[in-house]
C-alpha atoms as a PDB file:
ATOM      1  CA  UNK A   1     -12.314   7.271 -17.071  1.00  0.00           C
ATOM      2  CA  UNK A   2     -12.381  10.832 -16.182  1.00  0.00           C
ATOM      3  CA  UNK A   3      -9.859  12.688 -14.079  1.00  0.00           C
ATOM      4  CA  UNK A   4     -12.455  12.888 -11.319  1.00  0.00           C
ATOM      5  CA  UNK A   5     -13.169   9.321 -11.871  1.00  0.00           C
ATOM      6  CA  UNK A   6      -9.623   8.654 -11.036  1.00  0.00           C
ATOM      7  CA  UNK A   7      -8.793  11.099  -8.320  1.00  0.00           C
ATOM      8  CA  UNK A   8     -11.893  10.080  -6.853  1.00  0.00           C
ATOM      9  CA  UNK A   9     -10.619   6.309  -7.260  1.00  0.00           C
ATOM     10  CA  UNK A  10      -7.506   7.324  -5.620  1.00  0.00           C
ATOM     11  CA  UNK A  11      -8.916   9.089  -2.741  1.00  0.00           C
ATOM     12  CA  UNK A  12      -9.263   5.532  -1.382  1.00  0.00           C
ATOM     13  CA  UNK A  13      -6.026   4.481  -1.249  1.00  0.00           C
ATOM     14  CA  UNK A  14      -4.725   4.947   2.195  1.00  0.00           C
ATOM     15  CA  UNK A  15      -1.387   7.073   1.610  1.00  0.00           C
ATOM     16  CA  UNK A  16       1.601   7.598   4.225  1.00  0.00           C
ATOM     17  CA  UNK A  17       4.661   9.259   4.040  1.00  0.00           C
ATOM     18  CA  UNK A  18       8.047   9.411   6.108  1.00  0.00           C
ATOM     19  CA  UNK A  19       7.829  13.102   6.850  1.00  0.00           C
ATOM     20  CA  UNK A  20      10.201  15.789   9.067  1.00  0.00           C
ATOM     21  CA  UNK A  21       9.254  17.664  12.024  1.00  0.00           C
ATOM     22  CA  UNK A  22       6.629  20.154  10.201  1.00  0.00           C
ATOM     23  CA  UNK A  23       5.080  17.588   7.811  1.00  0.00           C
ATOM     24  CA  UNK A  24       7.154  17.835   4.774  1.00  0.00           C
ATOM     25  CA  UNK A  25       7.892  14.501   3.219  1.00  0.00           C
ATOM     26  CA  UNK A  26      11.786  13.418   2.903  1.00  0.00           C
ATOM     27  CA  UNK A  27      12.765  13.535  -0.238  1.00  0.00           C
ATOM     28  CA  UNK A  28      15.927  12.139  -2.602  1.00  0.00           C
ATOM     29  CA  UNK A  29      17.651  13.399  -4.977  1.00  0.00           C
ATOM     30  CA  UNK A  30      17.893  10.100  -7.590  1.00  0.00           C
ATOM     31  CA  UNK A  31      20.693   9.489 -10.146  1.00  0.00           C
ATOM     32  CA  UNK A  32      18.840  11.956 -12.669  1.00  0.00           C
ATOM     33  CA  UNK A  33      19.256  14.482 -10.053  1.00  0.00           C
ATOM     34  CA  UNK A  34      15.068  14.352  -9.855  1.00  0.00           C
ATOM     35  CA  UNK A  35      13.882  15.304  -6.164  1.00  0.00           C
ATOM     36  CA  UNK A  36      11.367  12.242  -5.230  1.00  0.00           C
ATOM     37  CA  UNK A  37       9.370  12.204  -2.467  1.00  0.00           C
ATOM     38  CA  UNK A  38       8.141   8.366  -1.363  1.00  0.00           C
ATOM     39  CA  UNK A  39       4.604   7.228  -0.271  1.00  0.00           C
ATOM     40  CA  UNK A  40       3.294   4.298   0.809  1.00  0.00           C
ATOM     41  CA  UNK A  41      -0.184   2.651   0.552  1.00  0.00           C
ATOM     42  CA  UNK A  42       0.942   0.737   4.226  1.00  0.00           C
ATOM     43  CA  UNK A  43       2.061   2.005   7.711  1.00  0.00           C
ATOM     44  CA  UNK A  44       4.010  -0.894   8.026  1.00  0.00           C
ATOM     45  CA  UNK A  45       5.644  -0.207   4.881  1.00  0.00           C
ATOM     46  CA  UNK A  46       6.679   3.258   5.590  1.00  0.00           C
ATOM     47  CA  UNK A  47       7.744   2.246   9.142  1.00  0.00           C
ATOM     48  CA  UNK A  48       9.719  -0.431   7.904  1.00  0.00           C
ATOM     49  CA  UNK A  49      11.712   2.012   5.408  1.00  0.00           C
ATOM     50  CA  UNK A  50      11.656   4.317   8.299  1.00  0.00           C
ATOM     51  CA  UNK A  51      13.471   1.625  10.659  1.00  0.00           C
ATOM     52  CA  UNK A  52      15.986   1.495   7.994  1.00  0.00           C
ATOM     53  CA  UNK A  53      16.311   4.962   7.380  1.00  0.00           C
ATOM     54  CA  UNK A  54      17.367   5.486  10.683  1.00  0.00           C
ATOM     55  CA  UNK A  55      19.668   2.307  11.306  1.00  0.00           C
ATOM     56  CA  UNK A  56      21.508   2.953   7.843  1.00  0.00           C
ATOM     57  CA  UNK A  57      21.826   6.167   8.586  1.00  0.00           C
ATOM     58  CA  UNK A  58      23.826   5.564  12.175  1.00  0.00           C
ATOM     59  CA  UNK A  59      25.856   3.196  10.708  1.00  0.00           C
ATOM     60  CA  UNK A  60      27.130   5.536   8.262  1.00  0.00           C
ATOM     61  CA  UNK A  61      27.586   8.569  10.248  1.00  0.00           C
ATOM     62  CA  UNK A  62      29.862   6.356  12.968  1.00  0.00           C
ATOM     63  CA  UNK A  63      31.855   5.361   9.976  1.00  0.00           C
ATOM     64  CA  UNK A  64      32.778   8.688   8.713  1.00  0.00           C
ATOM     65  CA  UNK A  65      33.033  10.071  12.438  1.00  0.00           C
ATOM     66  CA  UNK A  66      35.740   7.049  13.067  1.00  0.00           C
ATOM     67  CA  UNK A  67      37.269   8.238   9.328  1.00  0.00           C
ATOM     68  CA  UNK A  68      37.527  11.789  10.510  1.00  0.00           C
ATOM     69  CA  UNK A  69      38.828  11.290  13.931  1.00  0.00           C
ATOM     70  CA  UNK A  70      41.480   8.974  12.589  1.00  0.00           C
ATOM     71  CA  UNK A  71      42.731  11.681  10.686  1.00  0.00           C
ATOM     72  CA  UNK A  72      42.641  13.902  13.062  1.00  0.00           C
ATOM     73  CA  UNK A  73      44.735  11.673  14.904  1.00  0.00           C
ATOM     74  CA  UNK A  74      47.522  11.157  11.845  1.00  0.00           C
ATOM     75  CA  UNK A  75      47.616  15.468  11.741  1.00  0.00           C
ATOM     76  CA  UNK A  76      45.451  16.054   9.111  1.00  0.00           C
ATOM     77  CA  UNK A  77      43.285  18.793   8.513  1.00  0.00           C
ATOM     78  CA  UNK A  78      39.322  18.262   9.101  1.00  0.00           C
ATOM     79  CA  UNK A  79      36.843  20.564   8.520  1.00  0.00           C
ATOM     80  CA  UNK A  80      35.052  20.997  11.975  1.00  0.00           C
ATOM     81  CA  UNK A  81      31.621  21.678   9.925  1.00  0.00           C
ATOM     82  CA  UNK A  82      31.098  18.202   8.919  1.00  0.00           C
ATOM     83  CA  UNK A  83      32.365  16.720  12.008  1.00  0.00           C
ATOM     84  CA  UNK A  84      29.274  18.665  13.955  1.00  0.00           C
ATOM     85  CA  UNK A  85      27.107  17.454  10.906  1.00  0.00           C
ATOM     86  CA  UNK A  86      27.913  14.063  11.694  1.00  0.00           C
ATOM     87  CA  UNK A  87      26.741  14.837  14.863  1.00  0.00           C
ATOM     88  CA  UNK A  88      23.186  15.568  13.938  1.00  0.00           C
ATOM     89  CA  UNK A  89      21.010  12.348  12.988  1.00  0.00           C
ATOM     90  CA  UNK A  90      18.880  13.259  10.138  1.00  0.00           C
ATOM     91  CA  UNK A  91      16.027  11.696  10.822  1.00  0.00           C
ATOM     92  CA  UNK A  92      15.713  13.353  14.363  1.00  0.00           C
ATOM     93  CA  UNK A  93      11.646  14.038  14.570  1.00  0.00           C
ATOM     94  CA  UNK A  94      10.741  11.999  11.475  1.00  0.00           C
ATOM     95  CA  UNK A  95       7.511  10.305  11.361  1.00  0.00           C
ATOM     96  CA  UNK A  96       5.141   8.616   9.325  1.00  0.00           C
ATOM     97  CA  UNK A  97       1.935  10.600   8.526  1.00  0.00           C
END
């Protein structure tokens, strides 16, 4: 097969991605320190991931916001910047395109 053949194969394949506000794709930075960018080849797929993007990603931020505030309550010092990060969800605007 060509490269046309193929790209023409592939032009197919229904393709989705989790993406932000403007359209670009989320990406990861993986153990090789590689940015990846996922896509799917179902909607359900992606909005499945997407689901779990989000609920992971509450659960997580509430635990370090408890973390920080407790201590904050024993006197220690806590950067203010990364208690308003915790503050801002991520996945605010994301979508599946």
């Amino acid at each position: 097969l060509t490269l046309q053949d193929v790209a023409q194969r592939l032009n197919q394949v229904p393709t989705f991605a989790i993406v932000d506000k403007t359209g670009v794709p989320y990406t990861v930075v993986g153990e090789d320190a590689k940015v990846t960018a996922y896509f799917f080849t179902t909607f359900v797929e992606a909005d499945r991931i997407l689901k779990i993007a989000r609920e992971s990603s509450d659960i997580e931020r509430k635990k370090a916001m408890q973390i920080l505030k407790l201590k904050q309550s024993k006197g220690e010092m806590v950067n203010q910047d990364e208690l308003d990060d915790l503050k801002v969800d991520p996945w605010d605007g994301a979508r599946i395109s």
